[in-house]
Structure formats: structure tokens, C-alpha cells
N, C-alpha and C. Protein backbone atom coordinates (compact mmCIF):
# COMPACT_ATOMS: atom_id res chain seq x y z
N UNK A 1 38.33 -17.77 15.46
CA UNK A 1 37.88 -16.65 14.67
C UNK A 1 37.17 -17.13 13.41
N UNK A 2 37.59 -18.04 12.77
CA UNK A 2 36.90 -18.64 11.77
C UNK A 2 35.90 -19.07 11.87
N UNK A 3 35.85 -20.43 13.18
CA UNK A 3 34.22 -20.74 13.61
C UNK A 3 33.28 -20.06 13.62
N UNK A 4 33.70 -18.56 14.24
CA UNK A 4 32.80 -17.61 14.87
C UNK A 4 32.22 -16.98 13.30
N UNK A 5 32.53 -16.91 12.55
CA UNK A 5 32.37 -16.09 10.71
C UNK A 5 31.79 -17.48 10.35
N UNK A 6 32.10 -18.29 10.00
CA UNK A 6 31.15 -19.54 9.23
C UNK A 6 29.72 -19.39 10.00
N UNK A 7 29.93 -19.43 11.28
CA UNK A 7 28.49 -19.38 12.62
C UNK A 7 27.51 -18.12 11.88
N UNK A 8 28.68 -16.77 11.68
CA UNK A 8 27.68 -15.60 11.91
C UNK A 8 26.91 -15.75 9.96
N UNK A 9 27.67 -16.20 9.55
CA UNK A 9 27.31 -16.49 7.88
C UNK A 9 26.10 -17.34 7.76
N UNK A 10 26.34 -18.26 8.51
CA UNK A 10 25.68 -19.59 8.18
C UNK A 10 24.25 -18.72 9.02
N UNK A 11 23.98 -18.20 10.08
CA UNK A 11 22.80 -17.33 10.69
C UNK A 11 22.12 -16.19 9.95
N UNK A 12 23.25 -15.85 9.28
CA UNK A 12 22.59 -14.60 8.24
C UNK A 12 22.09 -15.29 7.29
N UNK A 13 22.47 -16.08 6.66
CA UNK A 13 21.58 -17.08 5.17
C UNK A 13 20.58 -17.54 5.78
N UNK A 14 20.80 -17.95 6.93
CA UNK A 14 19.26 -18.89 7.05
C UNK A 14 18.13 -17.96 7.86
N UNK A 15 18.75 -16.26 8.51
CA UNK A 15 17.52 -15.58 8.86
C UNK A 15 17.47 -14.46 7.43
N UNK A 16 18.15 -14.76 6.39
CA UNK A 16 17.80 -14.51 4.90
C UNK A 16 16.76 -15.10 4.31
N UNK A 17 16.76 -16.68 4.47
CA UNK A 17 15.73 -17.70 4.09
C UNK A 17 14.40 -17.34 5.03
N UNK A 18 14.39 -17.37 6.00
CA UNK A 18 13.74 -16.89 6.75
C UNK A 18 12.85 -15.74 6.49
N UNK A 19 13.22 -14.53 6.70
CA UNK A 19 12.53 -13.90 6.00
C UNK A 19 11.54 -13.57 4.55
N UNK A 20 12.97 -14.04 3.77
CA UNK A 20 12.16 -14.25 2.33
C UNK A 20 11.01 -15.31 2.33
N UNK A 21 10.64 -16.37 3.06
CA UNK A 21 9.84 -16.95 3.17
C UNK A 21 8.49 -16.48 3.82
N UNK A 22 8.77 -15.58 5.04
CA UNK A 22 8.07 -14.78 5.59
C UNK A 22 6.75 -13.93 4.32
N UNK A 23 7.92 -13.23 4.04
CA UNK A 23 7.15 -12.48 2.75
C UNK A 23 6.67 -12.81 1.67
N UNK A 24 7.52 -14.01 1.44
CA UNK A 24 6.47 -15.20 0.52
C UNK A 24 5.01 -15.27 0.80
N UNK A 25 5.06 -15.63 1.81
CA UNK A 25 3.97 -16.05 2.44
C UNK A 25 2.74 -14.48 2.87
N UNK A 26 3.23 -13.84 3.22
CA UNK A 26 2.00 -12.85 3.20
C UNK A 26 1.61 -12.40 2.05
N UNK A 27 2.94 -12.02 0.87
CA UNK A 27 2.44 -12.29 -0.21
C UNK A 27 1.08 -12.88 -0.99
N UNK A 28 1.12 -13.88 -0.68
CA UNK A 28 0.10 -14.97 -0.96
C UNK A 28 -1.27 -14.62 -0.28
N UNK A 29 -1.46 -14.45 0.18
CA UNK A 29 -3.30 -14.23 1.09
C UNK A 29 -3.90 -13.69 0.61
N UNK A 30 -5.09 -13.93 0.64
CA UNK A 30 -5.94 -13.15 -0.37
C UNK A 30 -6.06 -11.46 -0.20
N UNK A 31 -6.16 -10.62 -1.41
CA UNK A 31 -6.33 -9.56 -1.06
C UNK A 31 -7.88 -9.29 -0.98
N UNK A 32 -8.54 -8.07 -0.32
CA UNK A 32 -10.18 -8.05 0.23
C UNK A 32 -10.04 -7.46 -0.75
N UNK A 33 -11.59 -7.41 -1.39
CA UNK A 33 -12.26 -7.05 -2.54
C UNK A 33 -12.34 -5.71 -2.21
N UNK A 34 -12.69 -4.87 -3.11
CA UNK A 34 -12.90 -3.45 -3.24
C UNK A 34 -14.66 -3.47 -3.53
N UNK A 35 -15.22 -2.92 -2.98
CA UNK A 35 -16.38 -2.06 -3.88
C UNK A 35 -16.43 -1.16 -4.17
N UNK A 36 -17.85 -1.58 -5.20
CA UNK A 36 -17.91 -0.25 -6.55
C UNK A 36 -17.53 0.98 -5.75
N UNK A 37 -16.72 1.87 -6.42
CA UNK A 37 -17.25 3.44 -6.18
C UNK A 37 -18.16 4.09 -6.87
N UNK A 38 -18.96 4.65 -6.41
CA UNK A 38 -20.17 5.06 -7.33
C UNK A 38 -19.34 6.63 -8.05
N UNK A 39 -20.27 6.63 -9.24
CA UNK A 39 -20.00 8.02 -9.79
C UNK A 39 -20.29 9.54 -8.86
N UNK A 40 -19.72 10.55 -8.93
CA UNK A 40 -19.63 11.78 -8.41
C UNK A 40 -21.26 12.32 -9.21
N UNK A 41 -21.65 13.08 -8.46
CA UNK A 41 -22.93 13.99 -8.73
C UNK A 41 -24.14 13.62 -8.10
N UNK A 42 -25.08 14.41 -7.90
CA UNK A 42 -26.49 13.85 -7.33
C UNK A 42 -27.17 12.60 -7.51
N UNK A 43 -27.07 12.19 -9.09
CA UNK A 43 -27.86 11.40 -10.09
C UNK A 43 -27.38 10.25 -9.46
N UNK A 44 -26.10 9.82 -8.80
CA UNK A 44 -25.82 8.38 -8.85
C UNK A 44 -25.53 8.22 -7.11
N UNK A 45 -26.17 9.47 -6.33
CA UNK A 45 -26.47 8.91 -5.35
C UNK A 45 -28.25 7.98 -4.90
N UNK A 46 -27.86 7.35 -3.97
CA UNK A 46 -29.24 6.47 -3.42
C UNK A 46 -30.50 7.49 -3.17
N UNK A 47 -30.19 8.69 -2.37
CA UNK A 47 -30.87 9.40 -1.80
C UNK A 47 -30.44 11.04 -2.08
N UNK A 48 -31.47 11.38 -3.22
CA UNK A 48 -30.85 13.17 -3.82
C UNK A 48 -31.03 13.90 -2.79
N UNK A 49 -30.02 14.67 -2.70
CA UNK A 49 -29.98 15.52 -1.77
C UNK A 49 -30.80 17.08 -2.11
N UNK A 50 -31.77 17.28 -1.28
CA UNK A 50 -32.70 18.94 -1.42
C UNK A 50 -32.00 19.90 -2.08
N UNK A 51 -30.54 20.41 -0.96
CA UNK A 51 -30.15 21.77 -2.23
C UNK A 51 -28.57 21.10 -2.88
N UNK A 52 -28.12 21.59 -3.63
CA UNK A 52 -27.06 20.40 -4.13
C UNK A 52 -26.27 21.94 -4.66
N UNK A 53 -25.03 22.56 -4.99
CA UNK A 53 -24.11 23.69 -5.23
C UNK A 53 -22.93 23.14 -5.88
N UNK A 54 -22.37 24.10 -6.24
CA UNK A 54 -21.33 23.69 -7.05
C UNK A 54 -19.79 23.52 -5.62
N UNK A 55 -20.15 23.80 -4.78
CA UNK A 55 -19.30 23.57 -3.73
C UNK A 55 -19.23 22.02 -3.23
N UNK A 56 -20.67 21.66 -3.73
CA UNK A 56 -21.13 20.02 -3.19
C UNK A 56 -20.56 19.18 -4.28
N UNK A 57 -20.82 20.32 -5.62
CA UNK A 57 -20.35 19.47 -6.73
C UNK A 57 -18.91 18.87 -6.88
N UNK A 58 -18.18 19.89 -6.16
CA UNK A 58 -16.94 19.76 -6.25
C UNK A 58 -15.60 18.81 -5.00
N UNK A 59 -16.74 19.14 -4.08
CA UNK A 59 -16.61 18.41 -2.92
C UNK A 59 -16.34 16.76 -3.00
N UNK A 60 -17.69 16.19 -3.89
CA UNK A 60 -18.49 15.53 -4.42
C UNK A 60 -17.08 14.71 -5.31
N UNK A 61 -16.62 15.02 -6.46
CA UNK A 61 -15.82 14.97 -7.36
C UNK A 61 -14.31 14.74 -6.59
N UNK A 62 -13.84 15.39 -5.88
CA UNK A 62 -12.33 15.18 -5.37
C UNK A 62 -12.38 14.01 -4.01
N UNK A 63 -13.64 13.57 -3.79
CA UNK A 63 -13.38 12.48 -3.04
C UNK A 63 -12.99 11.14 -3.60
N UNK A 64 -12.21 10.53 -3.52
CA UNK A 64 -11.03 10.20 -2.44
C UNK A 64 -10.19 10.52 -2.02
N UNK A 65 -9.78 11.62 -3.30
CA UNK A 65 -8.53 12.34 -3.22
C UNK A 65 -8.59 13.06 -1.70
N UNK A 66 -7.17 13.10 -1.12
CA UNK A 66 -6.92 14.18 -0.06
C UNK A 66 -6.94 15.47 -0.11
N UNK A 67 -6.91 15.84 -1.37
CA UNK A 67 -6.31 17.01 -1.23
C UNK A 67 -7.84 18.09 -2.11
N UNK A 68 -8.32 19.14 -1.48
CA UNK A 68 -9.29 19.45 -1.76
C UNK A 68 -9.58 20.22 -3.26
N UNK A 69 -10.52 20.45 -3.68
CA UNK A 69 -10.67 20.76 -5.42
C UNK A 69 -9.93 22.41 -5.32
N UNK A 70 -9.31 22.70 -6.35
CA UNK A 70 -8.29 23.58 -6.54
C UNK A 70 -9.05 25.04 -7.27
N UNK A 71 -10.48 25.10 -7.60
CA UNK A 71 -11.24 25.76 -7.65
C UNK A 71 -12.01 26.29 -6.52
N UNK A 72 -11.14 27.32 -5.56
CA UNK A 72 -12.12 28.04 -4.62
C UNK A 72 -11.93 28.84 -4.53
């Protein structure tokens, strides 16, 4: 009974070590760069868009966010 508890101890520390090393390690890798987000509105897109509304404006403005502009 004893063997069997030193065994299951001595397996838990070292898939303890184990792991924590694991996560060490992804830890570490590089994270990917972000690019710019450009500013919200017509002006700081590449290509102005013909008719442009305050629906576009707003559209426009809550992106990234999920959750849609709270003015409708």
C-alpha cells in the first residue's frame, strides 16, 4: 500500500513538471503581429464609398465590437 502512494505521488509531480513545462514552453513563441486598424469613417478608407449614411456611419464605428451600435 505504501509502494503503490510513493508510485502514484512520485507520477503526479513529475506529470506536474510535465505540464508546467508544457506551458512554459508555448508560452514562449512568438506572438503574430497585429495590423494597423484603420480609423472608422469614409476619410480613412482606401476607396470612398458613393452614398455613405449615418447607418454606415455607425456600422462603420462598432466594428470589431460584436455587438451592434445601440442607436437604432
Amino acid at each position: 500500500m505504501t509502494n503503490t502512494l510513493i508510485l502514484r505521488l512520485g507520477l503526479g509531480i513529475a506529470a506536474g513538471f510535465l505540464l508546467k513545462s508544457a506551458l512554459d514552453a508555448r508560452r514562449m513563441q512568438a506572438t503574430p503581429r497585429l495590423e494597423k486598424v484603420r480609423d472608422s469613417g469614409p476619410e480613412a478608407m482606401r476607396e470612398t464609398p458613393s452614398d455613405w449614411d449615418m447607418v454606415d456611419e455607425q456600422a462603420d464605428q462598432s466594428f470589431p465590437a460584436s455587438d451592434p451600435p445601440a442607436n437604432y
